[in-house]
Structure formats: C-alpha cells, structure tokens
N, C-alpha and C. Protein backbone atom coordinates (compact mmCIF):
# COMPACT_ATOMS: atom_id res chain seq x y z
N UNK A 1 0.85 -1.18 0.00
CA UNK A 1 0.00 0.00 0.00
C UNK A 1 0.90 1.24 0.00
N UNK A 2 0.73 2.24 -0.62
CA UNK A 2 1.36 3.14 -0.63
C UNK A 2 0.88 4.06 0.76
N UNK A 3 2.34 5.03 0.84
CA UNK A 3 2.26 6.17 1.95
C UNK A 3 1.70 6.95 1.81
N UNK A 4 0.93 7.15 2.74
CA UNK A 4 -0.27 8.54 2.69
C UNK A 4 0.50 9.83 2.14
N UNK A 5 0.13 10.54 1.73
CA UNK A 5 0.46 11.67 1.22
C UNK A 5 0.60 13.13 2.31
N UNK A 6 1.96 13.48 2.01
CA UNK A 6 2.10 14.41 3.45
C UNK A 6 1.30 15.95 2.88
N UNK A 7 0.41 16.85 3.31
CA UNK A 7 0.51 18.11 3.11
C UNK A 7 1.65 19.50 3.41
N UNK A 8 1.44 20.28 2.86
CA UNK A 8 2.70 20.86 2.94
C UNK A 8 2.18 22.33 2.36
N UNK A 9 2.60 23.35 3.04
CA UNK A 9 2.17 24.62 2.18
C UNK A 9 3.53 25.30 1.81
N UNK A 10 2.91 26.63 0.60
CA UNK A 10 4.32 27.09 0.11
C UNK A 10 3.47 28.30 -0.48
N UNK A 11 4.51 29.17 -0.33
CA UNK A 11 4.30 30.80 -0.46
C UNK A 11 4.66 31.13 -1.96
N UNK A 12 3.76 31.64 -2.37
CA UNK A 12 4.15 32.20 -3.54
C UNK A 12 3.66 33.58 -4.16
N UNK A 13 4.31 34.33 -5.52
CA UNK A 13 4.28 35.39 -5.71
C UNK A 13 2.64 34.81 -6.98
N UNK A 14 1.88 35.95 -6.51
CA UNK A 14 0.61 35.86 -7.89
C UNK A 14 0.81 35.38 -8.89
N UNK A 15 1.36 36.24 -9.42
CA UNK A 15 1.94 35.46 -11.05
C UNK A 15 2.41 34.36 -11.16
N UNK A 16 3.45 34.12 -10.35
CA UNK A 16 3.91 32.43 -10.04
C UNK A 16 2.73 31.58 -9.81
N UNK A 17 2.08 31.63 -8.94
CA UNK A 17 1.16 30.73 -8.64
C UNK A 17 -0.40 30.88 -10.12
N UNK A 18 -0.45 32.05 -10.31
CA UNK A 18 -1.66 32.06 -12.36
C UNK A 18 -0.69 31.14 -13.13
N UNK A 19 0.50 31.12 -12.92
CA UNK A 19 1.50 30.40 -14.17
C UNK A 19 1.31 29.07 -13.97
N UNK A 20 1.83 29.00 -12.90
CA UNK A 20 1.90 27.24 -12.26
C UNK A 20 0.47 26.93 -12.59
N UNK A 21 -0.77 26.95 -12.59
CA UNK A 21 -1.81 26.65 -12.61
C UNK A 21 -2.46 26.86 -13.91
N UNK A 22 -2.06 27.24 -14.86
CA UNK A 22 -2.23 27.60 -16.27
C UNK A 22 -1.30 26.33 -16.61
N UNK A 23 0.04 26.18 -16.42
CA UNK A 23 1.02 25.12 -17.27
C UNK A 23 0.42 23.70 -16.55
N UNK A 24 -0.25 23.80 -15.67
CA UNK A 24 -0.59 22.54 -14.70
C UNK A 24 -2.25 22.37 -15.53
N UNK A 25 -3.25 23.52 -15.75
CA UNK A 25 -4.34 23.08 -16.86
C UNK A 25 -3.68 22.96 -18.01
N UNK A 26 -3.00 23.17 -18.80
CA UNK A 26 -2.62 22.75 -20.38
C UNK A 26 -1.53 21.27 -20.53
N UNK A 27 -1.75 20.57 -19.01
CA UNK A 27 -1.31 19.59 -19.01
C UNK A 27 -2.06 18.94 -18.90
N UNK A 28 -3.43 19.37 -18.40
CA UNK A 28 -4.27 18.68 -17.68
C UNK A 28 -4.27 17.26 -16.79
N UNK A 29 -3.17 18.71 -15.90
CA UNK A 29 -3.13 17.82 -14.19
C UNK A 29 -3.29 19.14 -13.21
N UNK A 30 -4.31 18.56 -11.88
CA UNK A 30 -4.51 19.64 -11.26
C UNK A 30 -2.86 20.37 -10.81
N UNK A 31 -2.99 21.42 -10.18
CA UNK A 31 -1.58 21.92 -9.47
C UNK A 31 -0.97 21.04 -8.63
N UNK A 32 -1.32 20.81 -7.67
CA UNK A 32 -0.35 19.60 -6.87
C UNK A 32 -0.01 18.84 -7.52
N UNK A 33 -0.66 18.00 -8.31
CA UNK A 33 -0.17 16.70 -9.63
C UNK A 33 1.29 17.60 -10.07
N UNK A 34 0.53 19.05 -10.62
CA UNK A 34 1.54 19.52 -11.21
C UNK A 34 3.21 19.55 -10.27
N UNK A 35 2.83 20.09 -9.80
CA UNK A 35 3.88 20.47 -8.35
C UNK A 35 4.67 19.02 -8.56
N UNK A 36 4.27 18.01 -7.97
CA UNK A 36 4.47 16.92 -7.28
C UNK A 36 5.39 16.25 -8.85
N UNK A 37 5.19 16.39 -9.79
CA UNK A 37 6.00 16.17 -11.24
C UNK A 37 7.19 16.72 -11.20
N UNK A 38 6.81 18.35 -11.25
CA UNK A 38 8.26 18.92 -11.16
C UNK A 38 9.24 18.18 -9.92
N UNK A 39 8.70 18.22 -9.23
CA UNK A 39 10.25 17.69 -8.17
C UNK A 39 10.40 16.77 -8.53
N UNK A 40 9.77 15.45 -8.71
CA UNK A 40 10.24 14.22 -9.24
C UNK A 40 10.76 14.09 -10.29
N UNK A 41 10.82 14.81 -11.31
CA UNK A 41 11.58 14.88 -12.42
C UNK A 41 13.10 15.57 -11.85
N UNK A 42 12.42 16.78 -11.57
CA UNK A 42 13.72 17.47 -11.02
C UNK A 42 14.81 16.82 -10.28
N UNK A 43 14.67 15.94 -9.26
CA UNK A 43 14.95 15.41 -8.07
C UNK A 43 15.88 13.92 -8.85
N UNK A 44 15.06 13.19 -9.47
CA UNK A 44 15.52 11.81 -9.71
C UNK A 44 16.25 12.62 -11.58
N UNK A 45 16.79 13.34 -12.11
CA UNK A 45 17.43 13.44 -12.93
C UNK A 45 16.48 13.19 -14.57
N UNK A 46 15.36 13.08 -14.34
CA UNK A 46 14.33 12.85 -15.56
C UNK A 46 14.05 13.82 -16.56
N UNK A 47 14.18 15.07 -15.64
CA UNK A 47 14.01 16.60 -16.52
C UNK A 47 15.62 17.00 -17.24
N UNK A 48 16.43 16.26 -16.48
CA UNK A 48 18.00 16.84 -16.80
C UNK A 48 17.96 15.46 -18.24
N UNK A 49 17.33 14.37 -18.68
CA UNK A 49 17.69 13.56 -19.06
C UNK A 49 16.62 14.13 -20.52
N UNK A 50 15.61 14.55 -19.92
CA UNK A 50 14.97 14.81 -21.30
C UNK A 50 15.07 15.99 -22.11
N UNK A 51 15.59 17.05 -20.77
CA UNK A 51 16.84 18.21 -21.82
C UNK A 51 17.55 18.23 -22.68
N UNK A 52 18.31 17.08 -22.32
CA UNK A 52 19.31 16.45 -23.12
C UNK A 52 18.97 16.12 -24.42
N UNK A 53 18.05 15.25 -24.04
CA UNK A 53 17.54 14.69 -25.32
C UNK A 53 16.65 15.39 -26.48
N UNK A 54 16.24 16.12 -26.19
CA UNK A 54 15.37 17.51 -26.70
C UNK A 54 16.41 18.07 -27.63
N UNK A 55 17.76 18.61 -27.09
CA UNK A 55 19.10 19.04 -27.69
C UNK A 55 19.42 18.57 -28.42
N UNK A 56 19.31 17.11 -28.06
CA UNK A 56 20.52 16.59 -29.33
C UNK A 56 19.20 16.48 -30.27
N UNK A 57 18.41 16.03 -30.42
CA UNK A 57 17.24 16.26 -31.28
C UNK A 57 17.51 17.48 -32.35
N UNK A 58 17.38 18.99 -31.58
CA UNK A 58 17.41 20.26 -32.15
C UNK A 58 18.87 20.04 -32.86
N UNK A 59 19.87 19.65 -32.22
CA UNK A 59 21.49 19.79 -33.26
C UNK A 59 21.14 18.79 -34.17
N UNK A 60 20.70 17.14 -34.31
CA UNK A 60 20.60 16.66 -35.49
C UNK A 60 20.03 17.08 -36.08
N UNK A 61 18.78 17.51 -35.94
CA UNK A 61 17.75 17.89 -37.09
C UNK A 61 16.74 18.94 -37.03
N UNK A 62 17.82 20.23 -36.35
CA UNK A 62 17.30 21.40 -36.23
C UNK A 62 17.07 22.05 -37.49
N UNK A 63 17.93 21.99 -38.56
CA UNK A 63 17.50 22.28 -39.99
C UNK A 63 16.61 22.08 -41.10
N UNK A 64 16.25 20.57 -40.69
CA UNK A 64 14.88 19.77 -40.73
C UNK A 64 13.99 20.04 -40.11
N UNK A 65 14.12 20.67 -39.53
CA UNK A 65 12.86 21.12 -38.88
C UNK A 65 12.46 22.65 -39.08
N UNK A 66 13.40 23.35 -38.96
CA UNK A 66 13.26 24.76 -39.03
C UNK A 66 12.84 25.20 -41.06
N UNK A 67 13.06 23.48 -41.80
CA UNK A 67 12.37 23.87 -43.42
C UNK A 67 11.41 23.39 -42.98
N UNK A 68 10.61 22.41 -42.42
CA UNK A 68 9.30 21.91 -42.35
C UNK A 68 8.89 23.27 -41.47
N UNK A 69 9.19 24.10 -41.02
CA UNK A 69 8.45 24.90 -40.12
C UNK A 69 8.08 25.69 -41.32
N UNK A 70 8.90 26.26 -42.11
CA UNK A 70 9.04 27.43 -43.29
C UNK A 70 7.92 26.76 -44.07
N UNK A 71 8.15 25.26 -44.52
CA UNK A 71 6.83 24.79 -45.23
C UNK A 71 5.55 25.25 -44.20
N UNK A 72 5.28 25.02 -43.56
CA UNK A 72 4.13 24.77 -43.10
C UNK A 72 3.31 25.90 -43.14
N UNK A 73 4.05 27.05 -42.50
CA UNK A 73 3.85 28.86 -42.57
C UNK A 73 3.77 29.27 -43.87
N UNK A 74 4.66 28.95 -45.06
CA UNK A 74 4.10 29.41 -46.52
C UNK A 74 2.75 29.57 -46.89
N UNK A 75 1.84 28.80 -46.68
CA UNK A 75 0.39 29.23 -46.60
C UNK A 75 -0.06 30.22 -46.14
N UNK A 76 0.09 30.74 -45.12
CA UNK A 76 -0.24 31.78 -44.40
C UNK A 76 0.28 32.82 -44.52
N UNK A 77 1.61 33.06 -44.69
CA UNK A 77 2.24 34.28 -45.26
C UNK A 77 2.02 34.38 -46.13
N UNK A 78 1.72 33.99 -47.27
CA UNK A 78 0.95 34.04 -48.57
C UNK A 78 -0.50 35.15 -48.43
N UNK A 79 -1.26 34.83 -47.37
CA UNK A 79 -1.81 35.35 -47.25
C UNK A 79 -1.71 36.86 -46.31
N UNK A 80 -1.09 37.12 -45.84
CA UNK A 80 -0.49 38.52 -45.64
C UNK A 80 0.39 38.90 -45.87
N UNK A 81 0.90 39.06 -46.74
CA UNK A 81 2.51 39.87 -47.62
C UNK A 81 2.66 41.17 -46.96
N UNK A 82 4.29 40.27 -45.85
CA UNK A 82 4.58 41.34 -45.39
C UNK A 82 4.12 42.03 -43.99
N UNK A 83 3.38 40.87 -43.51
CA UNK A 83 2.66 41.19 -42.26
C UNK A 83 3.82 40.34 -41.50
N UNK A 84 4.18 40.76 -40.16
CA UNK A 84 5.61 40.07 -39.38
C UNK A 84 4.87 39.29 -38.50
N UNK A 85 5.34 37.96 -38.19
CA UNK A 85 5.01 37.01 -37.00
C UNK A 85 5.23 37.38 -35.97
C-alpha cells in the first residue's frame, strides 16, 4: 500500500502561482499533480535527461525542422505579404 500523502504549504508570488496553474491546466493535471511532477523529475534526474535529449534532437535535425516549419507557414504568409510574426 502506498504512503499517505504528506501536506505541505508554500508561499508564492501571484503570477507564479496564475502560471503554475495555467502550465498545470494545459497539461491537464490539477496543481499539486503539477507540483508533485516537477520535483520528481527534477529530483531523480528525468528533466535533466529529457533536456538532453530535446538538444541533441534540435542539433541533429534542427534544420529539418526549421524547413518543415518554413513549409508549413508558406500558406499563411501568402496570405499577408509582409505582415511580421
């Protein structure tokens, strides 16, 4: 059986806490879920491991990607000549 879950409070600035709770709905996990991710990633090396991997991603085939991006947007700039992203 797992360990009950400890409560715990923590102070935060407004904006910090609209942010955290905005990136925690567009994950759709409440805030504590959210919370409780970050440290465990943070903590056991999971966030440092998928940094990584994100990187080397962007250096192999950051160029490949950055023409499929240019494809994809040609439509649309087409349609406003000259209007800036």
């Amino acid at each position: 059986m797992a360990a009950a879950k400890k409560q715990t409070q923590v102070r935060l600035e407004p904006d910090v806490l609209a942010a955290g709770k905005e990136a925690a709905a567009a994950r759709g996990l409440d805030f504590n879920r959210y919370v409780e991710r970050l440290i465990i990633e943070d903590t056991t090396g999971a966030r440092a491991a998928g940094m990584a991997a994100a990187q080397r991603l962007i250096e192999e085939h950051g160029a490949f990607l950055d023409d499929l991006e240019q494809q994809l947007d040609a439509p649309y700039d087409q349609l406003h000549p000259g209007v800036a992203a």
